[in-house]
C-alpha atoms as a PDB file:
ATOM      1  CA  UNK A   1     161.963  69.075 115.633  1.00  0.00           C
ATOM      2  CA  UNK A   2     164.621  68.583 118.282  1.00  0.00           C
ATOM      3  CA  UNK A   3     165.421  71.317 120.956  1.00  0.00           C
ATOM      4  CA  UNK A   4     168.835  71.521 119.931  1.00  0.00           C
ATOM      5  CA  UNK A   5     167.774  72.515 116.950  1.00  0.00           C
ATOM      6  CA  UNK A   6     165.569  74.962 118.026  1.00  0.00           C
ATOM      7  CA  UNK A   7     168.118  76.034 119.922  1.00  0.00           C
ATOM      8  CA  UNK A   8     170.200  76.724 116.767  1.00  0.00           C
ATOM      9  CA  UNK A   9     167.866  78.557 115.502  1.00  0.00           C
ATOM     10  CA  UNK A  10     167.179  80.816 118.095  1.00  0.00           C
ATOM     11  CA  UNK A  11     170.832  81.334 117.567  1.00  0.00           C
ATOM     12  CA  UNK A  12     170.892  82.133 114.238  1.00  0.00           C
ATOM     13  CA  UNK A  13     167.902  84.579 114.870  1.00  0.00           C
ATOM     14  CA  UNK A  14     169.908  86.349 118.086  1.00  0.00           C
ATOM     15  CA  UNK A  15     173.251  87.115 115.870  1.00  0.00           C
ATOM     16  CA  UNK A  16     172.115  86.915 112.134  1.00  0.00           C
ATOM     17  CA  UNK A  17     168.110  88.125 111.630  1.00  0.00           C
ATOM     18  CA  UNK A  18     167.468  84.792 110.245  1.00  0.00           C
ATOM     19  CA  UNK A  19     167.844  81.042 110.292  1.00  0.00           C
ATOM     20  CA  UNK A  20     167.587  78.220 107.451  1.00  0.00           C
ATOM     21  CA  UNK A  21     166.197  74.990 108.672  1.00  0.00           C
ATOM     22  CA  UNK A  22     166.001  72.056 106.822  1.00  0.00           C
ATOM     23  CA  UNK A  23     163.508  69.182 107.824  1.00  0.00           C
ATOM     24  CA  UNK A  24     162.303  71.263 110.529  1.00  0.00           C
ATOM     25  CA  UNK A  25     159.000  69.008 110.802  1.00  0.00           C
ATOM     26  CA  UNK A  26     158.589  64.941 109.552  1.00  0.00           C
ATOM     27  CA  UNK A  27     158.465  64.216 105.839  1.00  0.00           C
ATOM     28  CA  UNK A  28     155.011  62.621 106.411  1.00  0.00           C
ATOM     29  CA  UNK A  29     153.461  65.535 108.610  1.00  0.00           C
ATOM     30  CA  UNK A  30     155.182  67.632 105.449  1.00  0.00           C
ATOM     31  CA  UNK A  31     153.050  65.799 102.960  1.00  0.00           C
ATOM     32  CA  UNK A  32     150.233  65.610 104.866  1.00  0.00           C
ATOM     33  CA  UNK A  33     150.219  69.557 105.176  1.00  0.00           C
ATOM     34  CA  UNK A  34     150.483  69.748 101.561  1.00  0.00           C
ATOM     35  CA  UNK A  35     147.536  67.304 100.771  1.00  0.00           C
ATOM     36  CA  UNK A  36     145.006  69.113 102.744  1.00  0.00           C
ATOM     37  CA  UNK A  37     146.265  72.882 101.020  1.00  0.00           C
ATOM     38  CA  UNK A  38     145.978  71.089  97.800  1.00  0.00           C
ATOM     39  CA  UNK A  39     142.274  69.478  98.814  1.00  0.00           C
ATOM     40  CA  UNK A  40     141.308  72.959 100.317  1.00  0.00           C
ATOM     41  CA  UNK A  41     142.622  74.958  96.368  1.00  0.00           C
ATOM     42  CA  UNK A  42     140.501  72.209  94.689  1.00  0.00           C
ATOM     43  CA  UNK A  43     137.392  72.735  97.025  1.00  0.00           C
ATOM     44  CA  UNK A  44     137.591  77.070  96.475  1.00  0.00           C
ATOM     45  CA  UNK A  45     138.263  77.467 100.248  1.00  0.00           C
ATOM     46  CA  UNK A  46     141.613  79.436  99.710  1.00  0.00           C
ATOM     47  CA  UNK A  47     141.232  83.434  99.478  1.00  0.00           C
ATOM     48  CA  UNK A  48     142.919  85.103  96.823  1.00  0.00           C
ATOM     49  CA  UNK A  49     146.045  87.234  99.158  1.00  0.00           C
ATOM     50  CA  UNK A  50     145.359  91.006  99.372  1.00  0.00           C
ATOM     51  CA  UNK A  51     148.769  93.390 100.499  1.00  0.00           C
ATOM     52  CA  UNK A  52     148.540  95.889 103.422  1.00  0.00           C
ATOM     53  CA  UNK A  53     145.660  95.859 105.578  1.00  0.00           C
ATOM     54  CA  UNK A  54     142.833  95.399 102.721  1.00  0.00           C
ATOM     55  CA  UNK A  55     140.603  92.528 102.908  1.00  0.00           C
ATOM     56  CA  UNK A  56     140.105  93.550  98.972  1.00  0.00           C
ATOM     57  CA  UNK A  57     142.151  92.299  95.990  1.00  0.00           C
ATOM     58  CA  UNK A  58     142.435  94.871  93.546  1.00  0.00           C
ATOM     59  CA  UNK A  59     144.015  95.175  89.814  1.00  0.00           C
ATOM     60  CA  UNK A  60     147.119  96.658  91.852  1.00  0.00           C
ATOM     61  CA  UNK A  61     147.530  93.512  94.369  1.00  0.00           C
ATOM     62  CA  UNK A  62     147.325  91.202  91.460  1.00  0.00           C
ATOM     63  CA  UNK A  63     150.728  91.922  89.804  1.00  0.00           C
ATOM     64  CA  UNK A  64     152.127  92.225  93.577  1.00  0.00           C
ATOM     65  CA  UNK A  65     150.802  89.296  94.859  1.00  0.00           C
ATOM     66  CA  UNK A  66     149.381  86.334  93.139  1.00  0.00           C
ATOM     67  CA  UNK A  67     148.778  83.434  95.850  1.00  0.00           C
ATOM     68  CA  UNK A  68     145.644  82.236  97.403  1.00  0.00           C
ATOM     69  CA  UNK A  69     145.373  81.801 101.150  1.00  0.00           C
ATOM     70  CA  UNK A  70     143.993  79.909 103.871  1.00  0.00           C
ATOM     71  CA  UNK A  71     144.071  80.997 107.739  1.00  0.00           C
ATOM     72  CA  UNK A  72     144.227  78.266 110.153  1.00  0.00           C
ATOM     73  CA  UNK A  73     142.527  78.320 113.648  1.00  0.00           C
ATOM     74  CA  UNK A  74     143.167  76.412 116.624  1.00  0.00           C
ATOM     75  CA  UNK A  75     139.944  75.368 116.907  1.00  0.00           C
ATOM     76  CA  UNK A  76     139.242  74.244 113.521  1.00  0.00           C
ATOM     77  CA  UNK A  77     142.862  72.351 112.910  1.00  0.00           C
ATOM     78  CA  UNK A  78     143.252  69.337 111.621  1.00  0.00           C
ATOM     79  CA  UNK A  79     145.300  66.477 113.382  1.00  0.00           C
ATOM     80  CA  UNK A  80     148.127  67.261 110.622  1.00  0.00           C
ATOM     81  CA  UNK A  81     147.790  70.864 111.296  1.00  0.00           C
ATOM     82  CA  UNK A  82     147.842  70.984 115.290  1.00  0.00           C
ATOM     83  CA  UNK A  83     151.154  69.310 115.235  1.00  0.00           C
ATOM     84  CA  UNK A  84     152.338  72.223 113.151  1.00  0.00           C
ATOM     85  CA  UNK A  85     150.896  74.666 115.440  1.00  0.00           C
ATOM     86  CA  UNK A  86     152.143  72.629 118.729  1.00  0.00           C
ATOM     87  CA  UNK A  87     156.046  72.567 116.956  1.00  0.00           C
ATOM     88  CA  UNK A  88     155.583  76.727 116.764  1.00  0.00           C
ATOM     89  CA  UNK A  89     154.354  76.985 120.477  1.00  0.00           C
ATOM     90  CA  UNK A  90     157.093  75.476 121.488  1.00  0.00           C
ATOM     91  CA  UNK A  91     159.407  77.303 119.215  1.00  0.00           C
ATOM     92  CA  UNK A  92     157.808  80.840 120.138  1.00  0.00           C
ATOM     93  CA  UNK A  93     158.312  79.493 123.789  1.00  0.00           C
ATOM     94  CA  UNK A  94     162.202  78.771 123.048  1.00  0.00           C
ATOM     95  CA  UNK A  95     162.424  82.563 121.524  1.00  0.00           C
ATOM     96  CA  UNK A  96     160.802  83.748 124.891  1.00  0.00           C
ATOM     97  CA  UNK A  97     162.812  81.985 126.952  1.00  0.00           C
ATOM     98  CA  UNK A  98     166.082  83.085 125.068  1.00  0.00           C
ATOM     99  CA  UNK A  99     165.580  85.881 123.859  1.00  0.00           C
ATOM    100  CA  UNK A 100     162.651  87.414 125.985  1.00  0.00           C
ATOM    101  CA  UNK A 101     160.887  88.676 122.716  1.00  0.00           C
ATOM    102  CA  UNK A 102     157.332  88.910 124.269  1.00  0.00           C
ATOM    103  CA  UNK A 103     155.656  86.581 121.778  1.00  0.00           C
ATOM    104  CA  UNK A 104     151.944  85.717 122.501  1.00  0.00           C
ATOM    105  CA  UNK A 105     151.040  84.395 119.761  1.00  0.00           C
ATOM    106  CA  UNK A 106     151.172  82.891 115.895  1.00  0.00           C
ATOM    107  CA  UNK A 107     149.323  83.995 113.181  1.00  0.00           C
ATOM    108  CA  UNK A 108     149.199  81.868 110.131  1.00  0.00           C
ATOM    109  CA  UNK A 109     147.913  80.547 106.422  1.00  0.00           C
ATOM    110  CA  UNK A 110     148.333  78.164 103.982  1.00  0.00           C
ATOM    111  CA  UNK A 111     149.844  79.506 100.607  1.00  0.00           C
ATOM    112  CA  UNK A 112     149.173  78.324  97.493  1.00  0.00           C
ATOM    113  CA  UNK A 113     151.046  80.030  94.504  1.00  0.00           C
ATOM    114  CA  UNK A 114     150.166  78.830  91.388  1.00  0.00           C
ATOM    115  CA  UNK A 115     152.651  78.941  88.451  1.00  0.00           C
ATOM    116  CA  UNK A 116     154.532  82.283  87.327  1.00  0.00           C
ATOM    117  CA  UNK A 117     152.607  84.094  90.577  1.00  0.00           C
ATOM    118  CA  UNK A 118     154.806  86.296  92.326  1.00  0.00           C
ATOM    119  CA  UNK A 119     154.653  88.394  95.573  1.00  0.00           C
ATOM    120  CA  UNK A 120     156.950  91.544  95.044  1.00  0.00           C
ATOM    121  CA  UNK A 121     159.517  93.156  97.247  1.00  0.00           C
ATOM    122  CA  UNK A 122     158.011  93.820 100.527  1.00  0.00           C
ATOM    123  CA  UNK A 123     158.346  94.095 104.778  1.00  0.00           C
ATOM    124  CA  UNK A 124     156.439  91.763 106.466  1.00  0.00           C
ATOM    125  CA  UNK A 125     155.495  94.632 109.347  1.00  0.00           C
ATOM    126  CA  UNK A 126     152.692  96.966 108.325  1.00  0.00           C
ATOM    127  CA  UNK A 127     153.373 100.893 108.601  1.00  0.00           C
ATOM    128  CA  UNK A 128     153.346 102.262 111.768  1.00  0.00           C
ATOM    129  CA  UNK A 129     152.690  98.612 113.681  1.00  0.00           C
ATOM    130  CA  UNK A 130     155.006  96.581 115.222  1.00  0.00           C
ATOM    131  CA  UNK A 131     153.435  93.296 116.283  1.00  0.00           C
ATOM    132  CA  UNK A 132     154.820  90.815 113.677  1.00  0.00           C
ATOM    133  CA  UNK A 133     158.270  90.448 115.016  1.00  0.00           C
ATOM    134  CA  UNK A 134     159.320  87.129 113.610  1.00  0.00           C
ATOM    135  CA  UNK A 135     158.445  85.752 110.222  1.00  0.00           C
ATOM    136  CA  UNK A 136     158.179  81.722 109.555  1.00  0.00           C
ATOM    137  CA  UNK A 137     157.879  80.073 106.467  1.00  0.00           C
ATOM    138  CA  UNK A 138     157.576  76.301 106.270  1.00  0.00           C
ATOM    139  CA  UNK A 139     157.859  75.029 102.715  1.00  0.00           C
ATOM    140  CA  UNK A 140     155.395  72.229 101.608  1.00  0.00           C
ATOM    141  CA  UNK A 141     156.672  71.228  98.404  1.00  0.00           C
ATOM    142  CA  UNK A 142     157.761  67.260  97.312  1.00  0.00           C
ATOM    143  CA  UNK A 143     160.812  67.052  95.309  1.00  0.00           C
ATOM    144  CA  UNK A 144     161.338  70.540  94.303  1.00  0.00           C
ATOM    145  CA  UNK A 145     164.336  70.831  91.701  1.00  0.00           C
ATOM    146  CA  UNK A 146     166.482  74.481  90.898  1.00  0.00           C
ATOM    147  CA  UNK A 147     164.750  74.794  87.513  1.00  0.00           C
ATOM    148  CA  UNK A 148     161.322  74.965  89.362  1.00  0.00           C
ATOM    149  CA  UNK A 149     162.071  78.260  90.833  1.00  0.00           C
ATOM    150  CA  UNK A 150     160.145  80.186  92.617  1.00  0.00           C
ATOM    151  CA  UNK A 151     162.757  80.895  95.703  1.00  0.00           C
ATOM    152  CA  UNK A 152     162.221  83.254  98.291  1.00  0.00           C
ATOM    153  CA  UNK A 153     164.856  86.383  97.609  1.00  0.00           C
ATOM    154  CA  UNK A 154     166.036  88.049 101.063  1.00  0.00           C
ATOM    155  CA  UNK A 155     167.519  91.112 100.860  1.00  0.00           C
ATOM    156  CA  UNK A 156     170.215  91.682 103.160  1.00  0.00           C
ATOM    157  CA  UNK A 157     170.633  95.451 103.511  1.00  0.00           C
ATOM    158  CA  UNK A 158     167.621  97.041 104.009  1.00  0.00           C
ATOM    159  CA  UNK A 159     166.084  98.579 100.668  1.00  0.00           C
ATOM    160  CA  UNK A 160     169.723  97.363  98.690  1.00  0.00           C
ATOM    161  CA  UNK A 161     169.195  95.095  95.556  1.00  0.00           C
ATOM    162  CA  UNK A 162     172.418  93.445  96.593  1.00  0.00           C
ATOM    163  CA  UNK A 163     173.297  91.480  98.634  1.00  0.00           C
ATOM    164  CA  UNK A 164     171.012  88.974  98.883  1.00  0.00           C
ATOM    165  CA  UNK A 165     170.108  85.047  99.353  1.00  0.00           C
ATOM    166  CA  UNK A 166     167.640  82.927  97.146  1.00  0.00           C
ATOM    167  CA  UNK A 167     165.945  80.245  99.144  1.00  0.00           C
ATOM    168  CA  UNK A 168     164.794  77.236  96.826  1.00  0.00           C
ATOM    169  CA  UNK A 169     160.902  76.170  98.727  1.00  0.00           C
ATOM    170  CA  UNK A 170     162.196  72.552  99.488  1.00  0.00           C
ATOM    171  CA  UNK A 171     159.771  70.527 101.341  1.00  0.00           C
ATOM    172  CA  UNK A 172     160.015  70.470 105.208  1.00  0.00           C
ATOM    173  CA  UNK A 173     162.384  73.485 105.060  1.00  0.00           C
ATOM    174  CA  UNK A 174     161.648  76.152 107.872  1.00  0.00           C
ATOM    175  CA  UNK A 175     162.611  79.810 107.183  1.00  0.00           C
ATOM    176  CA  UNK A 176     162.227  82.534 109.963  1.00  0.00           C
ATOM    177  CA  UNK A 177     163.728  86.299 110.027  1.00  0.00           C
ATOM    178  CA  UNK A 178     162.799  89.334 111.518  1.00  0.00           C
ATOM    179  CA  UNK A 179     159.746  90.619 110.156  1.00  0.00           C
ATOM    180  CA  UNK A 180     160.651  94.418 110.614  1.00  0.00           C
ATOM    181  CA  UNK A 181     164.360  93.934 109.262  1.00  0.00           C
ATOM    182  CA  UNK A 182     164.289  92.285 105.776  1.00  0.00           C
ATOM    183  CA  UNK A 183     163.162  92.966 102.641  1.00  0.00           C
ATOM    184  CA  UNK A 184     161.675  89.862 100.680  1.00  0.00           C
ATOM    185  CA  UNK A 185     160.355  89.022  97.572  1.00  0.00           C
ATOM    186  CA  UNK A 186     158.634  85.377  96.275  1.00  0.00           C
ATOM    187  CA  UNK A 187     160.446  84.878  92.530  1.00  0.00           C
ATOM    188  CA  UNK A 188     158.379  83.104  89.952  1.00  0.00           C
ATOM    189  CA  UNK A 189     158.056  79.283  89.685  1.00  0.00           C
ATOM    190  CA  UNK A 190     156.952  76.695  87.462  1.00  0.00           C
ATOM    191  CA  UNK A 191     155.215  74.295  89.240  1.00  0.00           C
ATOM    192  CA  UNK A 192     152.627  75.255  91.857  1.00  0.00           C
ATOM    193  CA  UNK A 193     154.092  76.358  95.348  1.00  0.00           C
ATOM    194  CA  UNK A 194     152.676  75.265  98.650  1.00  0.00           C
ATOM    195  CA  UNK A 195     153.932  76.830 102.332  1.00  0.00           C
ATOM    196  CA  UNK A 196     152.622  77.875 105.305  1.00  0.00           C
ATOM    197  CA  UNK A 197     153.641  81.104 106.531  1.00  0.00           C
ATOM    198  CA  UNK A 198     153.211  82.893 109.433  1.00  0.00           C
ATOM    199  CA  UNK A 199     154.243  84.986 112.190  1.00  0.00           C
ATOM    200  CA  UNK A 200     155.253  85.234 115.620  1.00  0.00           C
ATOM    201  CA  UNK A 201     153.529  88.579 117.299  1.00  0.00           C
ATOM    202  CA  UNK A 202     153.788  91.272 119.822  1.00  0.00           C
ATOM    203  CA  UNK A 203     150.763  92.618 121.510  1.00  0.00           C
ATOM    204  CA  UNK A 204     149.841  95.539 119.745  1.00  0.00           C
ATOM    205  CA  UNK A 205     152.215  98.759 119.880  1.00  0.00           C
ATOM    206  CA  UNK A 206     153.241 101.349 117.628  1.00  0.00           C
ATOM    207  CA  UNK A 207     156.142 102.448 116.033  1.00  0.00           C
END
């Protein structure tokens, strides 16, 4: 990731709420992200996702959200995974700088959405709290085609159906918005669907 490009995004994020990058990291670091979610599903170290603040899935989360997670930490990444987390430092540092958001720090998983799983309309900011200000999404997935579906659907007027943008998951494709501004939904695929998302935080406040 180049700083001009960064610095296009930072754009897009100052006059739009969100910014499309494609091949925002190295097709190899890309794959090598994707091997070790695919190695951690096959070992039973990803989480099945909850919604809200509950660290329990219930019958309700299931037909909200159907992916299985894995949080990274600084201290346990792997070689492939720091250089993800050192490409977002310097990206939350370029939102600082230009936009003097306050971000301290990134929080962050591995996805892993098996076929037909879904996560349903939703904000990415929790009642009442305020610290995710900036949502990233990183796609993970090799040669994905428009019949494979599973896009991410924005919503571009608050609680509207329309308008809004499908994204198609393409591998090395970085998507970031405002976490308290837009509505977003994961649509069904048929192949299995590998990002990592995250966010960009606050320190804690209220709202």
């Amino acid at each position: 990731m180049n700083s001009r490009s960064n610095d296009l995004l930072v754009d897009a994020i100052a006059n739009d709420g969100y910014a499309i990058t494609p091949d925002f990291l190295p097709p190899a670091l890309i794959k090598a992200l994707a091997d070790e979610a695919k190695a951690l599903h096959a070992q039973g170290a990803l989480q099945a996702a909850t919604t809200g603040l509950s660290s329990r899935r219930s019958a309700d989360n299931i037909g909200l959200r159907g992916d299985f997670i894995h949080w990274l930490e600084d201290d346990l990444a792997s070689p492939a995974q720091q250089d993800y987390l050192a490409a977002m430092r310097q990206l939350q540092q370029d939102f600082n700088q230009a936009l003097f958001m306050g971000l301290f720090e990134l929080e962050t998983h591995l996805a892993v959405y098996p076929p037909g799983a879904v996560y349903r309309k939703h904000l990415d900011q929790f009642q009442g709290r305020a610290e995710r200000q900036v949502s990233c999404i990183l796609y993970l997935n090799e040669d994905w085609q428009p019949e494979d579906g599973g896009t991410l659907r924005i919503y571009l007027n608050g609680n509207a159906s329309e308008p809004y943008m499908d994204i198609s998951p393409t591998g090395g494709t970085l998507v970031t918005f405002l976490s308290g501004r837009f509505m977003h939904e994961v649509m069904p695929s048929r192949r299995e669907r590998i990002s990592l998302t995250g966010w960009f935080r606050t320190r804690s406040t209220s709202v």
